[in-house]
Protein backbone atom coordinates (compact mmCIF):
# COMPACT_ATOMS: atom_id res chain seq x y z
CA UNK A 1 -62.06 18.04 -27.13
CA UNK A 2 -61.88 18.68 -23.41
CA UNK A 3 -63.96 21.85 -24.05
CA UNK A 4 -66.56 19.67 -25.37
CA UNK A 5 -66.40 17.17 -22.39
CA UNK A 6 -66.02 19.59 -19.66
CA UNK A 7 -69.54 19.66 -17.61
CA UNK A 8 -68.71 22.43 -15.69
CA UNK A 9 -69.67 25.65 -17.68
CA UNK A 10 -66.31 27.91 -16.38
CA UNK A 11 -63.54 24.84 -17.51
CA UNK A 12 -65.59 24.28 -20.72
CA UNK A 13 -65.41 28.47 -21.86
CA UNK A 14 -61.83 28.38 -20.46
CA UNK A 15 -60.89 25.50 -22.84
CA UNK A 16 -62.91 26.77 -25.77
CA UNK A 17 -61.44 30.09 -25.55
CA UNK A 18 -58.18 28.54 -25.76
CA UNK A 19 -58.64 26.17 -28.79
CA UNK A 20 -59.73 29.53 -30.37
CA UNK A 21 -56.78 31.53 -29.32
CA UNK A 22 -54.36 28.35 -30.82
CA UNK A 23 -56.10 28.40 -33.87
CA UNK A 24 -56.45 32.02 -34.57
CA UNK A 25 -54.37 33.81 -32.18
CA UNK A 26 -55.89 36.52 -29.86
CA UNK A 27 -58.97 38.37 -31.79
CA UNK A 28 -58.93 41.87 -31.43
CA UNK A 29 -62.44 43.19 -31.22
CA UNK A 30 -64.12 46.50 -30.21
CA UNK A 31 -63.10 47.45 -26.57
CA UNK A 32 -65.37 49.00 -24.39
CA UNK A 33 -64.30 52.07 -22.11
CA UNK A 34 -64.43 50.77 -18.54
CA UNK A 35 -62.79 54.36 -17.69
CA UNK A 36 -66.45 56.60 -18.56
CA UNK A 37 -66.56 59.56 -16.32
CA UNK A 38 -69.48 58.61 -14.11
CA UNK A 39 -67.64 55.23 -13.26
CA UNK A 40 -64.49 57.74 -12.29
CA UNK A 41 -66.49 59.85 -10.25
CA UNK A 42 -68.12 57.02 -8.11
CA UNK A 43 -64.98 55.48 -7.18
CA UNK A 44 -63.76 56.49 -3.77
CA UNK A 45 -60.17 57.39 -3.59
CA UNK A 46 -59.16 54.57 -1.61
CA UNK A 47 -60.88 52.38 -4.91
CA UNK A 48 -58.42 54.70 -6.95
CA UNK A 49 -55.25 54.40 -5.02
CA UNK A 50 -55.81 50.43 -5.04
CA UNK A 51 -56.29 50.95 -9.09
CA UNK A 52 -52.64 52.28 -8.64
CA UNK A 53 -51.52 49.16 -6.78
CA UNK A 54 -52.63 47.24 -9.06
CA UNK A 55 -51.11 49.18 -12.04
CA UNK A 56 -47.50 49.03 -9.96
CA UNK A 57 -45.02 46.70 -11.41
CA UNK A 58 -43.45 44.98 -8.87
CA UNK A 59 -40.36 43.75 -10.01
CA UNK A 60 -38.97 47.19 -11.76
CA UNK A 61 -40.44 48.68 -8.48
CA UNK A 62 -38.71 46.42 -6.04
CA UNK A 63 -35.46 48.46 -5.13
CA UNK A 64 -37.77 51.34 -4.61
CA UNK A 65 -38.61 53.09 -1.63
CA UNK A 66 -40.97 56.42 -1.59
CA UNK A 67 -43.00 57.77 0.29
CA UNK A 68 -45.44 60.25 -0.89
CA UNK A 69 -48.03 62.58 1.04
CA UNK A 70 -51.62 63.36 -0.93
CA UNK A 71 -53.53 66.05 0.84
CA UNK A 72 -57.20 66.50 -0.75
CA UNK A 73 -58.09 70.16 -0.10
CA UNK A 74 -61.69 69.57 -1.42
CA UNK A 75 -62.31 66.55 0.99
CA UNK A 76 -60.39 67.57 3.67
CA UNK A 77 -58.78 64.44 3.28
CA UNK A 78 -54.41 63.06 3.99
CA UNK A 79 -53.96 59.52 2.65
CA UNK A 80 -49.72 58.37 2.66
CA UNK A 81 -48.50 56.03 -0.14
CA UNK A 82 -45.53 54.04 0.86
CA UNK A 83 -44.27 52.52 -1.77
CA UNK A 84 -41.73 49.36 -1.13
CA UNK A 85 -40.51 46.09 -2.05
CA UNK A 86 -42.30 45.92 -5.22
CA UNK A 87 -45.61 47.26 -3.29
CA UNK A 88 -47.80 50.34 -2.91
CA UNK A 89 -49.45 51.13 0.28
CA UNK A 90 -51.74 53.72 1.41
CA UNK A 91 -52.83 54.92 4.52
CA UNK A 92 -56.09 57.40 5.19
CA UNK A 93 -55.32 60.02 7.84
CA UNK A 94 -51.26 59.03 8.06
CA UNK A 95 -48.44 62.04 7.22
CA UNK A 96 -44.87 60.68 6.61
CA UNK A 97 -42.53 62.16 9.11
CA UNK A 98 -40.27 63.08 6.41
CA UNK A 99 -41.71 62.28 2.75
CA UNK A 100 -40.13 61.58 -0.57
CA UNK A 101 -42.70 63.84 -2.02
CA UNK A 102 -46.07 65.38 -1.37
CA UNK A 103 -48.97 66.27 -3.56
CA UNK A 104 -51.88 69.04 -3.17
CA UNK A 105 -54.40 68.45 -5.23
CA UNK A 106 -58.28 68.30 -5.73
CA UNK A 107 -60.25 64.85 -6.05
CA UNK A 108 -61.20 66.67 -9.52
CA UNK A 109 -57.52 66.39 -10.63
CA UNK A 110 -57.55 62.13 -10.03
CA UNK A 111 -60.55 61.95 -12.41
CA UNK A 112 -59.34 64.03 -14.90
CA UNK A 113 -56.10 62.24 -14.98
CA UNK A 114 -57.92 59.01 -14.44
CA UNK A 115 -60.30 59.15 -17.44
CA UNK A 116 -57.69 60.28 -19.07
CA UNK A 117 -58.40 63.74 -20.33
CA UNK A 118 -55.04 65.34 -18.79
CA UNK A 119 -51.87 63.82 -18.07
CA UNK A 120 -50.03 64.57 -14.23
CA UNK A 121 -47.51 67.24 -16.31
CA UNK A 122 -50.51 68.20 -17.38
CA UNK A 123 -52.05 68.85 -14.05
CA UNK A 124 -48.88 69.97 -12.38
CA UNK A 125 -48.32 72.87 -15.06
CA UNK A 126 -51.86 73.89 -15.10
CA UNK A 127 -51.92 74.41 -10.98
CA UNK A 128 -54.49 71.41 -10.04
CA UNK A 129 -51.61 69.59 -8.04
CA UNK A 130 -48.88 71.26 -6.40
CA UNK A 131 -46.22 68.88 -5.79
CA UNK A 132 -43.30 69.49 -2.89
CA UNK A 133 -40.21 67.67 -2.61
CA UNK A 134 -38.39 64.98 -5.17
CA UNK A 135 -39.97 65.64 -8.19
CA UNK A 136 -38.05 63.00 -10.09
CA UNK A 137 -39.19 60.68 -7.68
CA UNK A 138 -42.69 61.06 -8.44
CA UNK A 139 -42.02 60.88 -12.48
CA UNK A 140 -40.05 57.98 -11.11
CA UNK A 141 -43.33 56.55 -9.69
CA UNK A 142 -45.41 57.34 -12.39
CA UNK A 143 -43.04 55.44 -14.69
CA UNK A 144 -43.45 52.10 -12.79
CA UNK A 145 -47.18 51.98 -13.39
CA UNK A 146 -48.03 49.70 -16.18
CA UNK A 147 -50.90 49.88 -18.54
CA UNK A 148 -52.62 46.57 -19.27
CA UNK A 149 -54.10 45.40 -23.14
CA UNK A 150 -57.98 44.41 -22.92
CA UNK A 151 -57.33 41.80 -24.93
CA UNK A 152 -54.44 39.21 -24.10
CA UNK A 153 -53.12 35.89 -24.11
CA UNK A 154 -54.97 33.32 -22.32
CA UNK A 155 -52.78 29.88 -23.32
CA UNK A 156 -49.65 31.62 -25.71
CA UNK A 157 -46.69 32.71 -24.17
């Protein structure tokens, strides 16, 4: 009923879409690939390493603390992740002093692994990224990066 009432067009789909969802439960359609390979390509790696941040789950990464050096030999590029209290941080142009962990790799490498068409063991065995350092650190990392369901749960628990 508020859905009907609501005069403001966001409230009214937000309370529709919720009677829905209580009535049927959470409809599973068709989901459309956000991840094509010309939408990859186009993001700039600081786009990508926020992607990561995002992807980080805080509270299993909260008694963390890594830091990781990415060196880009195509671009010519050094960006630092620091990852701590539940958060990941990156720096352009920053080297850690002494890291947990650094990476070699080829922008080629991210969107490959982004779109997924090769996994990072995949990539490590096959020479695209050379990793130095803690190697179960950076599995570790890897690990703490959730995946998220298109579809999900607007008013259920």
């Amino acid at each position: 009923q508020l859905g009907y009432q609501a005069e403001n067009g966001t409230w009214r789909n937000f309370y529709l879409s919720a009677a829905r969802e209580l009535r049927d439960g959470v409809v599973v359609m068709p989901t459309p690939s956000t991840a094509t390979p010309d939408a990859v390509t186009a993001m700039t790696v600081e786009m990508f390493l926020d992607f990561l941040a995002i992807r980080l789950n805080g509270p299993k990464a909260a008694d963390r603390a890594y830091t990781f050096d990415l060196q880009f030999t195509d671009l010519g590029e050094r960006y630092l992740l620091e990852v701590e209290n539940g958060v990941l941080n990156h720096t352009k142009g920053a080297v850690a002093e002494s890291p947990t962990g650094a990476l070699t790799l080829e922008r080629a490498a991210i969107d490959r692994l982004a779109i997924g068409q090769a996994t990072f063991a995949d990539l490590v065995a096959d020479g695209s990224i050379i990793v130095e350092g803690d190697t179960a650190a950076l599995v570790d990392f890897f690990g703490l990066l959730d995946t998220f369901e298109f579809w999900f749960d607007i008013v259920t628990p």
